[in-house]
PDB file of N, CA and C in Angstrom:
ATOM      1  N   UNK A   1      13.579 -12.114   5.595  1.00  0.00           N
ATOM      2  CA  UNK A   1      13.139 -11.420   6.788  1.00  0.00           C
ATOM      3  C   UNK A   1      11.801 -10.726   6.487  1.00  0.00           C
ATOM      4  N   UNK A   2      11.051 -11.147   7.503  1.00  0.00           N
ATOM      5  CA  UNK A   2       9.160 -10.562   7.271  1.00  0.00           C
ATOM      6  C   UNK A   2       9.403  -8.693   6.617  1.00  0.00           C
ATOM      7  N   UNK A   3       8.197  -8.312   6.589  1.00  0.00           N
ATOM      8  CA  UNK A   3       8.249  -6.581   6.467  1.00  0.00           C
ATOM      9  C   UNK A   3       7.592  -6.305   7.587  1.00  0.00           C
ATOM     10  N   UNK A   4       8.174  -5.037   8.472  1.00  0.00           N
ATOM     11  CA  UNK A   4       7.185  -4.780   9.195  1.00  0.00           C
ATOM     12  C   UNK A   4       5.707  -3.751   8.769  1.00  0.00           C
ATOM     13  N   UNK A   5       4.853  -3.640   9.006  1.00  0.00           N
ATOM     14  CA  UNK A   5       3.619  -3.338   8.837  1.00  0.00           C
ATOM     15  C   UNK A   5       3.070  -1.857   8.521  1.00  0.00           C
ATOM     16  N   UNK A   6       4.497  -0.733   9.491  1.00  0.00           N
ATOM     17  CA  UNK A   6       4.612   0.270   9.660  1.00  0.00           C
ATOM     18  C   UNK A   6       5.969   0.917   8.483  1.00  0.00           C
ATOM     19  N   UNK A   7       6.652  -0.425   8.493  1.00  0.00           N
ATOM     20  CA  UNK A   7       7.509   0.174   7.238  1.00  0.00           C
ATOM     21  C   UNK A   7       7.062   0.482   5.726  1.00  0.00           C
ATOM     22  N   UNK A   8       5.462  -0.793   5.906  1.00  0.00           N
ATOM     23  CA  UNK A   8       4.526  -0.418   4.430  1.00  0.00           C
ATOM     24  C   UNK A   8       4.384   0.490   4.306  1.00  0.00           C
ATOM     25  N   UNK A   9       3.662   1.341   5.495  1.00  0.00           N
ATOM     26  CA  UNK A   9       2.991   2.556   5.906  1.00  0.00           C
ATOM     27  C   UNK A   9       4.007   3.385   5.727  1.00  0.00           C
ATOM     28  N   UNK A  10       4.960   3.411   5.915  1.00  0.00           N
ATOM     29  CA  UNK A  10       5.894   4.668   5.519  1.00  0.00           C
ATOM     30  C   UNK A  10       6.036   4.569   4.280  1.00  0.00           C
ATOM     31  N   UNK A  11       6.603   3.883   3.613  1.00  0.00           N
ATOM     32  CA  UNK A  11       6.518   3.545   2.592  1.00  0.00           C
ATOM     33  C   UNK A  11       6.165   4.126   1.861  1.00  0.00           C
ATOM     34  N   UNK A  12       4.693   4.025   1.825  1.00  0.00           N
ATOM     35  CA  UNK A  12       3.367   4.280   0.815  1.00  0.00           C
ATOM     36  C   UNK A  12       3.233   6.041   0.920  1.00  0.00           C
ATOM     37  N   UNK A  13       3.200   6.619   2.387  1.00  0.00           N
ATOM     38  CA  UNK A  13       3.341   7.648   2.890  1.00  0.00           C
ATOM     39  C   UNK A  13       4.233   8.290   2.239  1.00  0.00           C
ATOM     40  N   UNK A  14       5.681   7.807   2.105  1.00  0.00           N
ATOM     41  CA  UNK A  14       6.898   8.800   1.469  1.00  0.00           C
ATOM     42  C   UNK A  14       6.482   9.098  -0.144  1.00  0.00           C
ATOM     43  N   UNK A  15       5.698   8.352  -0.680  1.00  0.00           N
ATOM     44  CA  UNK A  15       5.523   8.797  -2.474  1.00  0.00           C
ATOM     45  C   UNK A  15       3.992   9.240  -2.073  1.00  0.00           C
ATOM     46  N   UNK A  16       2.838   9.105  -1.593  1.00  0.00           N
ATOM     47  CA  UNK A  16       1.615   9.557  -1.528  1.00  0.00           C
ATOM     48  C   UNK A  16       1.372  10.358  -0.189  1.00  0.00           C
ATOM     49  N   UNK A  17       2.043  11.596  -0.128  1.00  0.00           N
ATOM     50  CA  UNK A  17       2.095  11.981   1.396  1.00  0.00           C
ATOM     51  C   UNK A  17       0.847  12.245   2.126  1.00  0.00           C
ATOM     52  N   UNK A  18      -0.264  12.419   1.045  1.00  0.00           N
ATOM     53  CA  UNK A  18      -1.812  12.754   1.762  1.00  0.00           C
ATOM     54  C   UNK A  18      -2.835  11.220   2.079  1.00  0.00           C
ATOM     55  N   UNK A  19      -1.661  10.275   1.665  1.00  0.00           N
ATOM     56  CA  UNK A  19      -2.852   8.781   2.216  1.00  0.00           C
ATOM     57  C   UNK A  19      -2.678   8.488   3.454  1.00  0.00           C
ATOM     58  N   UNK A  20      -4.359   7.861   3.658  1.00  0.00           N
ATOM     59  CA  UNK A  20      -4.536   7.366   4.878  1.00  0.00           C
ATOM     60  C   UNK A  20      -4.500   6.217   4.540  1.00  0.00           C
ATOM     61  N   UNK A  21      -3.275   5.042   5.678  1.00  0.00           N
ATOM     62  CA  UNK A  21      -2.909   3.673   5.200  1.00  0.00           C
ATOM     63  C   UNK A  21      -3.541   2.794   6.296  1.00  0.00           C
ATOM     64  N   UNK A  22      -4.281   1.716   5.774  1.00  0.00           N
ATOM     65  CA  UNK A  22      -4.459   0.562   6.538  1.00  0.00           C
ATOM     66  C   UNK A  22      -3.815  -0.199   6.080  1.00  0.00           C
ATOM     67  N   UNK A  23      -2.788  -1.358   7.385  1.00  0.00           N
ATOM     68  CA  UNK A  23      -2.597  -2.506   7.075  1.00  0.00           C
ATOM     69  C   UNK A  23      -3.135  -2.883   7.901  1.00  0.00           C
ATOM     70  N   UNK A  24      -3.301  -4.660   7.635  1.00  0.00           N
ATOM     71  CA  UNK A  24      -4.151  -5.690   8.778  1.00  0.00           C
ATOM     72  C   UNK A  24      -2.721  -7.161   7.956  1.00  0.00           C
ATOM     73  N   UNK A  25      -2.073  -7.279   9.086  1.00  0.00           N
ATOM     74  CA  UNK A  25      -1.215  -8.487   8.411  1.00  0.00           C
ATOM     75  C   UNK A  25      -2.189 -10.000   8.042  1.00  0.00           C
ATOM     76  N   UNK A  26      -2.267 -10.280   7.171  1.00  0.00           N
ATOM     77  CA  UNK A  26      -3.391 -11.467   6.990  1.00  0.00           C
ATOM     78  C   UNK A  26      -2.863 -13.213   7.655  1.00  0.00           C
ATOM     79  N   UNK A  27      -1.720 -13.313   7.269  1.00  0.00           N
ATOM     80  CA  UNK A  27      -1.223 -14.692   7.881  1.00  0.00           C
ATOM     81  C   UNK A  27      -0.529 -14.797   9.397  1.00  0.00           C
ATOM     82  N   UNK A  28      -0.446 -13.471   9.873  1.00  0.00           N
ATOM     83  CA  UNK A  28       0.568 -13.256  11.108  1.00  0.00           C
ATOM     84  C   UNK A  28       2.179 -13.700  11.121  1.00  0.00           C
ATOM     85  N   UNK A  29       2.270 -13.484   9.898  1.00  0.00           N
ATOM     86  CA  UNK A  29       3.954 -14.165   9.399  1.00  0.00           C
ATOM     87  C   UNK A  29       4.705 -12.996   8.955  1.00  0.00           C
ATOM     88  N   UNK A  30       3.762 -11.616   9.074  1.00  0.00           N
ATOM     89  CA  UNK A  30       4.894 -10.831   8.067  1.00  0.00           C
ATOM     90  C   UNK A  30       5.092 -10.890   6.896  1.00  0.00           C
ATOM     91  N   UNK A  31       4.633 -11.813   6.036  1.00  0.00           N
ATOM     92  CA  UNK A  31       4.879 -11.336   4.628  1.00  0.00           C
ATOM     93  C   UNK A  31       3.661 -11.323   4.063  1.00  0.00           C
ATOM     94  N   UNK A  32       2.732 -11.294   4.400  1.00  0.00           N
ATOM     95  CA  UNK A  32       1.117 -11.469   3.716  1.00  0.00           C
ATOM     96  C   UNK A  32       0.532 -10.447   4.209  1.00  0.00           C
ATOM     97  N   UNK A  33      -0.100  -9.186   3.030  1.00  0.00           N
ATOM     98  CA  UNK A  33      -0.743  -8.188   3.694  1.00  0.00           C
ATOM     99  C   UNK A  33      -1.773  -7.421   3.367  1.00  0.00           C
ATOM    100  N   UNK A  34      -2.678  -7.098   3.638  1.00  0.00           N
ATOM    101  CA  UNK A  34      -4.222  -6.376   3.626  1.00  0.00           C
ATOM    102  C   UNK A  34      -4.047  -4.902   3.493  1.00  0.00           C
ATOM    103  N   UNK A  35      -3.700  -4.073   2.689  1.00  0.00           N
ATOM    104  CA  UNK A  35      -3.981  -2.523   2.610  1.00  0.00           C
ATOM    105  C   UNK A  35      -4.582  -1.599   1.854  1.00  0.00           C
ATOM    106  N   UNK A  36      -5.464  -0.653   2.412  1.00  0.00           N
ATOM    107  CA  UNK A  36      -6.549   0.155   2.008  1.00  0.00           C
ATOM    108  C   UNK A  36      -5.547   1.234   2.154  1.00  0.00           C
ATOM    109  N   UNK A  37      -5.530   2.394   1.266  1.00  0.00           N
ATOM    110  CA  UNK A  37      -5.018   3.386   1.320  1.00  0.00           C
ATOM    111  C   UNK A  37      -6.074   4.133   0.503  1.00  0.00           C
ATOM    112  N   UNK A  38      -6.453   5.890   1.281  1.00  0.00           N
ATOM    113  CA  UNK A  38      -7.251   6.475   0.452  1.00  0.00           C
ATOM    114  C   UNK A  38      -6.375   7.713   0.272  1.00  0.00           C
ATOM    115  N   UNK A  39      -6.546   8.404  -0.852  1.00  0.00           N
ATOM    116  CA  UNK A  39      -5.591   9.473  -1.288  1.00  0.00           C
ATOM    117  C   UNK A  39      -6.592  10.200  -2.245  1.00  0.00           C
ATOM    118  N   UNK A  40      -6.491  11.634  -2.373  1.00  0.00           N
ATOM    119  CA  UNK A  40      -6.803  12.509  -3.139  1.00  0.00           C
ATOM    120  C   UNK A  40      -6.127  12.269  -4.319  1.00  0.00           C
ATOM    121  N   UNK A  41      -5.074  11.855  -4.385  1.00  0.00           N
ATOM    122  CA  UNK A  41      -3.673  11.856  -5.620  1.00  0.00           C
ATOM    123  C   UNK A  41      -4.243  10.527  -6.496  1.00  0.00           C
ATOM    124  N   UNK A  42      -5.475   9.826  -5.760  1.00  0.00           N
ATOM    125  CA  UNK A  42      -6.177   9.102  -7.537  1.00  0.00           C
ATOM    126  C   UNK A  42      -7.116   9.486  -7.846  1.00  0.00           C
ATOM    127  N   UNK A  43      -7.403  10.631  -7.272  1.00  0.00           N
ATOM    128  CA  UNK A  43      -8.836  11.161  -8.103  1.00  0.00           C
ATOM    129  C   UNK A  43      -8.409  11.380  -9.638  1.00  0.00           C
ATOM    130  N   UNK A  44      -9.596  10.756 -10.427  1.00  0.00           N
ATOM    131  CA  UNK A  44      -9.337  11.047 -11.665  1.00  0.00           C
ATOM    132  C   UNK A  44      -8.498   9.471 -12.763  1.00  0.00           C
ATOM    133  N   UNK A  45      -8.032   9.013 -11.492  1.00  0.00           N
ATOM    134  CA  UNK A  45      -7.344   7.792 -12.155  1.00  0.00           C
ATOM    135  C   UNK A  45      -7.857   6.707 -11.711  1.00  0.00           C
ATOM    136  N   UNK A  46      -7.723   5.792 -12.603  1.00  0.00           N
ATOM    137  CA  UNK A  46      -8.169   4.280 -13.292  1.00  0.00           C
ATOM    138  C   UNK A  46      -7.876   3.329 -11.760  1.00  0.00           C
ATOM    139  N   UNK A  47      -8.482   2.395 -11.277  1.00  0.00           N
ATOM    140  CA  UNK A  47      -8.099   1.463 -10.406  1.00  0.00           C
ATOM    141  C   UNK A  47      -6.309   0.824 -10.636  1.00  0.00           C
ATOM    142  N   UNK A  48      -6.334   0.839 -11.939  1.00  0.00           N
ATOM    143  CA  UNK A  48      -4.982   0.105 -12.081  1.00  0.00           C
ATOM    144  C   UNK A  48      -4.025   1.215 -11.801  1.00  0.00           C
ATOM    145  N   UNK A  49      -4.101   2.623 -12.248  1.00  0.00           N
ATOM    146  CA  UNK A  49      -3.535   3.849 -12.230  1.00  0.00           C
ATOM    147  C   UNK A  49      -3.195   4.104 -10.434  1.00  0.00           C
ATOM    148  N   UNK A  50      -4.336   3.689 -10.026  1.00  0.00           N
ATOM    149  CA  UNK A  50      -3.786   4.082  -8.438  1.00  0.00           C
ATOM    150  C   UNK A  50      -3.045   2.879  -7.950  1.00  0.00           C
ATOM    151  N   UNK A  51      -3.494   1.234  -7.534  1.00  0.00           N
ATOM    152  CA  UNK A  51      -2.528   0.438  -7.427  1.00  0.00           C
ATOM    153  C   UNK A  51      -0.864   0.572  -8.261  1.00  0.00           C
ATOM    154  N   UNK A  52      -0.799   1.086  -9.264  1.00  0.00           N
ATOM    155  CA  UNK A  52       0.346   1.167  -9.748  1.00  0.00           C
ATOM    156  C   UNK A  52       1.155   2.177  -9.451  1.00  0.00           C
ATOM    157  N   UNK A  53       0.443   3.258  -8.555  1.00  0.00           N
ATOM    158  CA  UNK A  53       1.217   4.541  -7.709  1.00  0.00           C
ATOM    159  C   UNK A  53       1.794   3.527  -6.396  1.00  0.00           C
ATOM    160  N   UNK A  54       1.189   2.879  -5.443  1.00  0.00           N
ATOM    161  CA  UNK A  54       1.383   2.154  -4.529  1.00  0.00           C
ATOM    162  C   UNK A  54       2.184   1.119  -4.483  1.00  0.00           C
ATOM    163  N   UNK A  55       2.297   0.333  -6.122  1.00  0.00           N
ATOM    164  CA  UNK A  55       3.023  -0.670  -6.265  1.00  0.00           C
ATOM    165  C   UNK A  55       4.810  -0.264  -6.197  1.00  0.00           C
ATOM    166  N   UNK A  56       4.648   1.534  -6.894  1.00  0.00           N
ATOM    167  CA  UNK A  56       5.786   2.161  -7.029  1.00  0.00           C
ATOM    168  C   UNK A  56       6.512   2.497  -6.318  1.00  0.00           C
ATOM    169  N   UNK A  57       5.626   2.479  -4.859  1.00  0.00           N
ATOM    170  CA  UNK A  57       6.467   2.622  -3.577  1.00  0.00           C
ATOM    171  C   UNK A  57       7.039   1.855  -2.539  1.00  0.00           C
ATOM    172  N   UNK A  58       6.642   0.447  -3.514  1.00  0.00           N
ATOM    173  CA  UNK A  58       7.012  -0.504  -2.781  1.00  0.00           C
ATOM    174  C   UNK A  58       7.791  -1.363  -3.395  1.00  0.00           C
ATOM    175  N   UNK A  59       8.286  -0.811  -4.890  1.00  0.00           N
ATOM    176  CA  UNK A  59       9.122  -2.038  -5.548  1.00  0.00           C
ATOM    177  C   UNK A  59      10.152  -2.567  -5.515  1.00  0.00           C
ATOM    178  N   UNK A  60      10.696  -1.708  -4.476  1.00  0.00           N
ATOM    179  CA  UNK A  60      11.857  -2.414  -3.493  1.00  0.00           C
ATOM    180  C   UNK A  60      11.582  -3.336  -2.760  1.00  0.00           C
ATOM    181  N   UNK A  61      10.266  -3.740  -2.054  1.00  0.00           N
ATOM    182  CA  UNK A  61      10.331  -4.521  -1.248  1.00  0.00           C
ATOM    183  C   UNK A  61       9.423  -5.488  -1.706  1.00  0.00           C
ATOM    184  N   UNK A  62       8.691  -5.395  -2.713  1.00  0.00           N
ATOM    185  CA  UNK A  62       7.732  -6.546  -3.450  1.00  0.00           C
ATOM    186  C   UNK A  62       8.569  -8.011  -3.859  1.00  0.00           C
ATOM    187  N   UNK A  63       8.301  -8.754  -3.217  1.00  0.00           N
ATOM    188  CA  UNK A  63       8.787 -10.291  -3.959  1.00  0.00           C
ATOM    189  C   UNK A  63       9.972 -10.686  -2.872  1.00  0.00           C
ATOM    190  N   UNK A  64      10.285  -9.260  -2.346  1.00  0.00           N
ATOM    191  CA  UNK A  64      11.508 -10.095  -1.332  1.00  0.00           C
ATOM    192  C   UNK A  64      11.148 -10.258   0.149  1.00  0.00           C
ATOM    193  N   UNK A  65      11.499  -8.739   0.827  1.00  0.00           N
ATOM    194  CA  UNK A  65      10.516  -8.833   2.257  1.00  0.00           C
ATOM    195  C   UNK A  65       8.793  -9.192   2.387  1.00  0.00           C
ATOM    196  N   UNK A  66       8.317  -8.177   1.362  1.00  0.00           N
ATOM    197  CA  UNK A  66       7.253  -7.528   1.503  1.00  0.00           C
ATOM    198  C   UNK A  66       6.651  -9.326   0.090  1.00  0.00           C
ATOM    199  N   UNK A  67       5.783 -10.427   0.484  1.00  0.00           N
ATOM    200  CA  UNK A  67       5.954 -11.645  -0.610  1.00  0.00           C
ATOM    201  C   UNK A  67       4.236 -11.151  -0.610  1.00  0.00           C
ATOM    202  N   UNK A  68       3.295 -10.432  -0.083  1.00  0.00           N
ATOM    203  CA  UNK A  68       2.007 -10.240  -1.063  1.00  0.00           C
ATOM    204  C   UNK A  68       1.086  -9.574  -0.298  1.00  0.00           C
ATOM    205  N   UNK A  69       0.431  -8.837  -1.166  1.00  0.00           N
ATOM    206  CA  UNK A  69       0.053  -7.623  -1.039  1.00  0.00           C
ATOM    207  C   UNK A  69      -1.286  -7.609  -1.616  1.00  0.00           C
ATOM    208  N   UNK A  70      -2.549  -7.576  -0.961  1.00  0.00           N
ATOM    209  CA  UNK A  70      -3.680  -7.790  -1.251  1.00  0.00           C
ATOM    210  C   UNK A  70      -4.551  -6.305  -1.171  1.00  0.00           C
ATOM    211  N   UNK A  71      -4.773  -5.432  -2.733  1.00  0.00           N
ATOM    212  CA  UNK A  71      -4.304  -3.797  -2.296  1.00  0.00           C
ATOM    213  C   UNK A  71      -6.114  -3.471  -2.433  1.00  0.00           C
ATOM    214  N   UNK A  72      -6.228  -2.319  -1.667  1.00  0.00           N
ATOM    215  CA  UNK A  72      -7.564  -1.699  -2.082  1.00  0.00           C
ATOM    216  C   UNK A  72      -7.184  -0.072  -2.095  1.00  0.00           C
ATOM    217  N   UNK A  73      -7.782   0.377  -3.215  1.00  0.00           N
ATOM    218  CA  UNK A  73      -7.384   1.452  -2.760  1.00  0.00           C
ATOM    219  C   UNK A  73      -8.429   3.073  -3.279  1.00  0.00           C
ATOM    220  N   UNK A  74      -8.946   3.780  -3.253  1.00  0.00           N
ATOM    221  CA  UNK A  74      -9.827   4.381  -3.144  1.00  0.00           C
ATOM    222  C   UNK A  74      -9.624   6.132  -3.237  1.00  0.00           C
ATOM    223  N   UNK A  75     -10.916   7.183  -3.227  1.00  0.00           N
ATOM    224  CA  UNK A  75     -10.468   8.717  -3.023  1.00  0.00           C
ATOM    225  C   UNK A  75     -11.133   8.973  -1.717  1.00  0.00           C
ATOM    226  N   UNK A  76     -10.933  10.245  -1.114  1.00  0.00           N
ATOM    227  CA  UNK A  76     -11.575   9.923   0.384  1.00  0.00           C
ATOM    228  C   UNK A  76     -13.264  10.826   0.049  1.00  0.00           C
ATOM    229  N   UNK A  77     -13.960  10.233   0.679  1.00  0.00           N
ATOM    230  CA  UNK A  77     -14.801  10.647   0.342  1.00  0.00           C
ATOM    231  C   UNK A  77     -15.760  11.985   0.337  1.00  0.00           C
ATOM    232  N   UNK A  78     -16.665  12.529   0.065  1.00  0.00           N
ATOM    233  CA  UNK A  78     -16.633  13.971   0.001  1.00  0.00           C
ATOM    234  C   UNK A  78     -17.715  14.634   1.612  1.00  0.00           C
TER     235      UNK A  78
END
């Protein structure tokens, strides 16, 4: 069963409560997905350091609902 788009967004929201989340579904199938999230909570950390906060909130749903995840992710700017 697809993920919905807004369940990412919560998701990501419930472990990083100060990000702002974009998704854009890329295939229109529900399981292929585009998200920018910017957060204060990677300032200071490594590109892999912040995807791996994001990956953490989703590792319930990685590989099953949620089949790929194309991540960007950033600090907000000053």
């Amino acid at each position: 069963m697809p993920m919905n788009a807004n369940d990412i967004e919560r998701l990501i929201k419930t472990h990083i409560p100060d990000a702002v989340v974009t998704i854009h579904d890329l295939a229109g199938d529900g399981d292929h997905y585009a998200a920018t999230v910017v957060s204060e909570t990677f300032r200071g950390k490594s590109r892999v350091q912040q995807h791996q906060l994001v990956y953490q909130a989703l590792k319930e749903e990685l590989g099953g609902e949620l089949h790929a995840l194309a991540l960007q992710t950033s600090t907000p700017a000053a």
